[in-house]
PDB file of N, CA and C in Angstrom:
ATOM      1  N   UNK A   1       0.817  -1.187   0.000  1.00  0.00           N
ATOM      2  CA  UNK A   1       0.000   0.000   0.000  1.00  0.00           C
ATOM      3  C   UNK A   1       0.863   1.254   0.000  1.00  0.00           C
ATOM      4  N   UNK A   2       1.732   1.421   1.247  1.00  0.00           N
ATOM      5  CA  UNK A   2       2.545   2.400   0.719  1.00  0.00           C
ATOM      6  C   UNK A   2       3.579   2.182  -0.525  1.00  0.00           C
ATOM      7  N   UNK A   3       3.881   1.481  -1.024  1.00  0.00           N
ATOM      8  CA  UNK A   3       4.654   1.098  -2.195  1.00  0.00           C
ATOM      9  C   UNK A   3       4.100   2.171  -3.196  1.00  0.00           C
ATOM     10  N   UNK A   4       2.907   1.634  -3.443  1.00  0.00           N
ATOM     11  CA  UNK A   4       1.724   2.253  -4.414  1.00  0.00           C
ATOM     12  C   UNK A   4       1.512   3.532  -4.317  1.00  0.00           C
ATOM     13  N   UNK A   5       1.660   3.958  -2.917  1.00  0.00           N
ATOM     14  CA  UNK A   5       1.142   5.734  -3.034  1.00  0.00           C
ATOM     15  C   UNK A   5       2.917   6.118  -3.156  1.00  0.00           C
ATOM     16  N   UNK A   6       3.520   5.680  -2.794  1.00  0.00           N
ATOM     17  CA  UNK A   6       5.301   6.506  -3.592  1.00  0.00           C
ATOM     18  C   UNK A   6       5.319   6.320  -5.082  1.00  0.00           C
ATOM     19  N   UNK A   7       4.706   5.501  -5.394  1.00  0.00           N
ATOM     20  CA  UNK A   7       4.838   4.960  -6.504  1.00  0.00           C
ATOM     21  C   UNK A   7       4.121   6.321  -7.488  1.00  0.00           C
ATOM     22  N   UNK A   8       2.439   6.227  -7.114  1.00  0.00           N
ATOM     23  CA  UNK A   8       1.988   7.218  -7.660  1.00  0.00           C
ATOM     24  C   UNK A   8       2.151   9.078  -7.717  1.00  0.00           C
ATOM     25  N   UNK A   9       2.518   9.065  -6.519  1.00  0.00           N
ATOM     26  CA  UNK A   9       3.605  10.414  -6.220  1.00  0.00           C
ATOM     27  C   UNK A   9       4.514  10.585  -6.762  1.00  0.00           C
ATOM     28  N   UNK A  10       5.989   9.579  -6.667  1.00  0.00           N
ATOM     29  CA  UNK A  10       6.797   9.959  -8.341  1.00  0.00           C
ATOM     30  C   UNK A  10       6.075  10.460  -9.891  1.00  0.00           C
ATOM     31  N   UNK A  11       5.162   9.178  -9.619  1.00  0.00           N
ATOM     32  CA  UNK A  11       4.612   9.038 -11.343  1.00  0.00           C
ATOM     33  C   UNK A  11       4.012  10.722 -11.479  1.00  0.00           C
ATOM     34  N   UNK A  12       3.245  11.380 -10.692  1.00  0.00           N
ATOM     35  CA  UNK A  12       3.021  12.609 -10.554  1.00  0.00           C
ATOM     36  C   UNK A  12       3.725  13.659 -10.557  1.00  0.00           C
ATOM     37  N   UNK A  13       4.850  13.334 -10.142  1.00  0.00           N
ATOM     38  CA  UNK A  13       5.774  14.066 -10.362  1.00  0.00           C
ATOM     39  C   UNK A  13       6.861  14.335 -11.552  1.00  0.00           C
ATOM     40  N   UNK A  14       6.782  13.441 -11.697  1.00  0.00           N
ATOM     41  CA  UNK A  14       7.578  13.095 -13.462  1.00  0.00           C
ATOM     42  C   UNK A  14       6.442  13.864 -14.315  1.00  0.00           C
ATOM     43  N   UNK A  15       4.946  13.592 -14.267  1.00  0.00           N
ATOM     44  CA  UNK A  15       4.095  14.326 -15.436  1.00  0.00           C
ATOM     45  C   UNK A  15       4.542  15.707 -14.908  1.00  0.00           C
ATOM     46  N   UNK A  16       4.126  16.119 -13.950  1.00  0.00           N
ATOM     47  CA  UNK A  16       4.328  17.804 -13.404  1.00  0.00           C
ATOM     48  C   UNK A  16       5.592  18.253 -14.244  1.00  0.00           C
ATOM     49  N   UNK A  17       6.673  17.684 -14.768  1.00  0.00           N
ATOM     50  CA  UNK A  17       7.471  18.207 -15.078  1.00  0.00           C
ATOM     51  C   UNK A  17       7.971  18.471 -16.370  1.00  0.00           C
ATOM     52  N   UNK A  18       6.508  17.498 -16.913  1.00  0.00           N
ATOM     53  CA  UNK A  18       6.677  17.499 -18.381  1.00  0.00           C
ATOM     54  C   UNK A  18       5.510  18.395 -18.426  1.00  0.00           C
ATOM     55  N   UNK A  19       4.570  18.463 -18.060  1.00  0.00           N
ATOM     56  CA  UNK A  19       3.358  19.290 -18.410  1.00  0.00           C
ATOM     57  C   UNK A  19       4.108  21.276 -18.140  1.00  0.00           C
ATOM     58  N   UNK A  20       4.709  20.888 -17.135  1.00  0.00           N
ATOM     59  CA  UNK A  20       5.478  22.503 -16.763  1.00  0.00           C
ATOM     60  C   UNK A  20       6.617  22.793 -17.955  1.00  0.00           C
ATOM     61  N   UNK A  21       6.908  21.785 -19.028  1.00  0.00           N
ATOM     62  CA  UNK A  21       8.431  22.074 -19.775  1.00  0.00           C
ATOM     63  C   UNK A  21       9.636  22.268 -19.402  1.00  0.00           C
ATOM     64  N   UNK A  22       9.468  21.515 -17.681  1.00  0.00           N
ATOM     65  CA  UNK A  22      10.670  21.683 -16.968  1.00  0.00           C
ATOM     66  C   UNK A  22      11.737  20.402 -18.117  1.00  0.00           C
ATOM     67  N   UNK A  23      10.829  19.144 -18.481  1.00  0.00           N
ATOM     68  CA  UNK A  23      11.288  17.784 -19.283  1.00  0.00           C
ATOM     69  C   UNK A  23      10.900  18.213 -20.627  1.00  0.00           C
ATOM     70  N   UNK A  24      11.443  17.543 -21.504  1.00  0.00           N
ATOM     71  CA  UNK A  24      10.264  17.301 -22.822  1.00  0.00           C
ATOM     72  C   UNK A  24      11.103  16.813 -23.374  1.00  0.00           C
ATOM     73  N   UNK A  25      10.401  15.743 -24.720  1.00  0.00           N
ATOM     74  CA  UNK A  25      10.864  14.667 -25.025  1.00  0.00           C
ATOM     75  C   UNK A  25      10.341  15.098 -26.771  1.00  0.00           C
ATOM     76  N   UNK A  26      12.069  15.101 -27.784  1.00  0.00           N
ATOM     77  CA  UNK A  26      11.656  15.338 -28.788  1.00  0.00           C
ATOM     78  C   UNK A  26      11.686  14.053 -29.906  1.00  0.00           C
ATOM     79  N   UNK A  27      10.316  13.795 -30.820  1.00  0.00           N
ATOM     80  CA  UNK A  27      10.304  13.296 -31.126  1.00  0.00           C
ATOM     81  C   UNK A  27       9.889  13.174 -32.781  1.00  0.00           C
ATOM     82  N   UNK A  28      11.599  13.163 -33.105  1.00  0.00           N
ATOM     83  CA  UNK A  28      11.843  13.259 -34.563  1.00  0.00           C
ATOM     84  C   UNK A  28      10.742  12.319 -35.657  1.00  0.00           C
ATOM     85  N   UNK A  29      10.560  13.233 -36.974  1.00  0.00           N
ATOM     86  CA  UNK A  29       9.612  12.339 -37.527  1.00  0.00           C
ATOM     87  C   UNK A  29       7.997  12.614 -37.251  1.00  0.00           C
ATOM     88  N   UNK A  30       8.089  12.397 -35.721  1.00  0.00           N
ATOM     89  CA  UNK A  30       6.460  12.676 -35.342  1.00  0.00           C
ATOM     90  C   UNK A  30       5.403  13.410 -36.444  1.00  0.00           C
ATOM     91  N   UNK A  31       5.555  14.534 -36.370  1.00  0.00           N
ATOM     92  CA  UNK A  31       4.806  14.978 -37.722  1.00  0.00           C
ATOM     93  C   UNK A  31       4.855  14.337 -38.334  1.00  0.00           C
ATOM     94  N   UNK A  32       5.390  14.259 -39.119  1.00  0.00           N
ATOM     95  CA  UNK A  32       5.583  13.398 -40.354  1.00  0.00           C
ATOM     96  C   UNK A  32       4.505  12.443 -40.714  1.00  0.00           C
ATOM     97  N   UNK A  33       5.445  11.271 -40.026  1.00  0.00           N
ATOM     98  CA  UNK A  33       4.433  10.242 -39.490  1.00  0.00           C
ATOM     99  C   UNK A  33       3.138  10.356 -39.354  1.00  0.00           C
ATOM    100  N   UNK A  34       2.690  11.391 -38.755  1.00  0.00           N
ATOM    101  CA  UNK A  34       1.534  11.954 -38.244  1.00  0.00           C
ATOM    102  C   UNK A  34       0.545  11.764 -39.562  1.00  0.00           C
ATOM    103  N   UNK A  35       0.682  12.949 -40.484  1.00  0.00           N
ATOM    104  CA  UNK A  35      -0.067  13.524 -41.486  1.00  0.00           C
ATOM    105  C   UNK A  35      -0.068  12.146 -42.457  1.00  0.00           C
ATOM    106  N   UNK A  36       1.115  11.617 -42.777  1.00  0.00           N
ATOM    107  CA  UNK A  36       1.363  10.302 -43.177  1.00  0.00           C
ATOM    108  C   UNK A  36       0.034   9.383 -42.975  1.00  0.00           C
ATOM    109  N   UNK A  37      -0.199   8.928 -41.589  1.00  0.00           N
ATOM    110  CA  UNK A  37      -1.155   8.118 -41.303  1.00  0.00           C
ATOM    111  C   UNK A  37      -2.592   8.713 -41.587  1.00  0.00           C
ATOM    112  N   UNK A  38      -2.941   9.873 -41.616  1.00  0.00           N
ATOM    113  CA  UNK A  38      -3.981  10.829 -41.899  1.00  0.00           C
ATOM    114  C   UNK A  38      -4.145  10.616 -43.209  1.00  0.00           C
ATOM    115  N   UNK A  39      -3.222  10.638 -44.096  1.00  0.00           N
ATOM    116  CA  UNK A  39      -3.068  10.372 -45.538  1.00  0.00           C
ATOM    117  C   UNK A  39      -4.076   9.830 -45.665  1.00  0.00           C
ATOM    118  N   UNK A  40      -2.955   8.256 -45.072  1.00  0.00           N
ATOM    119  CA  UNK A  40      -3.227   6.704 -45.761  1.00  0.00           C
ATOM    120  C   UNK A  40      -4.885   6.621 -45.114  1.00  0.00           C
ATOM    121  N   UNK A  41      -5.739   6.905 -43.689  1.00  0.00           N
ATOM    122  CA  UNK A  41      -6.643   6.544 -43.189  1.00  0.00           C
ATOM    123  C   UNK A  41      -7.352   7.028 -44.266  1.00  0.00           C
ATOM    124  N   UNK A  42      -7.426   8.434 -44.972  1.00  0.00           N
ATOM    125  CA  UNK A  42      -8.082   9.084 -45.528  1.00  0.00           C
ATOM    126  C   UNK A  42      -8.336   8.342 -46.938  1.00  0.00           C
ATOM    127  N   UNK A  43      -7.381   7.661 -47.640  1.00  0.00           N
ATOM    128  CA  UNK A  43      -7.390   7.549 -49.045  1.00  0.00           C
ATOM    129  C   UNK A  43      -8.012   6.065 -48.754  1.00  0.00           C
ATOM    130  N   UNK A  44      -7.834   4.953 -47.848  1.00  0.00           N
ATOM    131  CA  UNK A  44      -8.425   3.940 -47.716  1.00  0.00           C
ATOM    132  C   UNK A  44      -9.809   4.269 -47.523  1.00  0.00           C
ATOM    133  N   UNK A  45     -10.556   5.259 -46.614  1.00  0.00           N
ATOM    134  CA  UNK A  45     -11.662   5.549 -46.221  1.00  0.00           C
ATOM    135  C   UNK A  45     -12.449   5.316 -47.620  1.00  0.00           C
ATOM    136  N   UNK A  46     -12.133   6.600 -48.802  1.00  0.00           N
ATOM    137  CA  UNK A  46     -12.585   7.086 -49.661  1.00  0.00           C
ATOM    138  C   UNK A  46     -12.334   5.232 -50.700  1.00  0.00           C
ATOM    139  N   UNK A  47     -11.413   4.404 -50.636  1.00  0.00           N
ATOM    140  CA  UNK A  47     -11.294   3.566 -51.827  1.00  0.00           C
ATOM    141  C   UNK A  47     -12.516   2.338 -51.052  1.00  0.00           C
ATOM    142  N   UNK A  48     -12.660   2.620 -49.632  1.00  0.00           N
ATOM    143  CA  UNK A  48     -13.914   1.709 -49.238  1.00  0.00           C
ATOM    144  C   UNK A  48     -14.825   1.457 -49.772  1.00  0.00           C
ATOM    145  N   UNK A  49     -15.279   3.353 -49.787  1.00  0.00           N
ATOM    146  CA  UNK A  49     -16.696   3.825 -50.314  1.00  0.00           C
ATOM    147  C   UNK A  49     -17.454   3.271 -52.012  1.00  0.00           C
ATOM    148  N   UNK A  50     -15.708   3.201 -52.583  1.00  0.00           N
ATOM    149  CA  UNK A  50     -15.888   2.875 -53.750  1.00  0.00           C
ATOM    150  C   UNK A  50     -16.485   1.593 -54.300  1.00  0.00           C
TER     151      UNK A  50
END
């Protein structure tokens, strides 16, 4: 039980520090990738319909 509440108190604390931009984590590509998959969902959607 206490394991669990240190546990969740770090874990809280690690977000606090990414949500503040004290951390941040860059992740190359992302876009990319992103619009990429938007593409492909999009052009399959439309060759469904067909």
């Amino acid at each position: 039980m206490l394991a669990d509440t240190l546990l969740a108190q770090r874990r809280a604390q690690i977000a606090g520090k990414f949500l503040s931009g004290q951390w941040s984590a860059e992740l190359k590509g992302y876009e990319t990738a992103r619009l990429a998959d938007r593409s492909q969902a999009q052009t399959l959607s439309e060759q469904w319909r067909d």
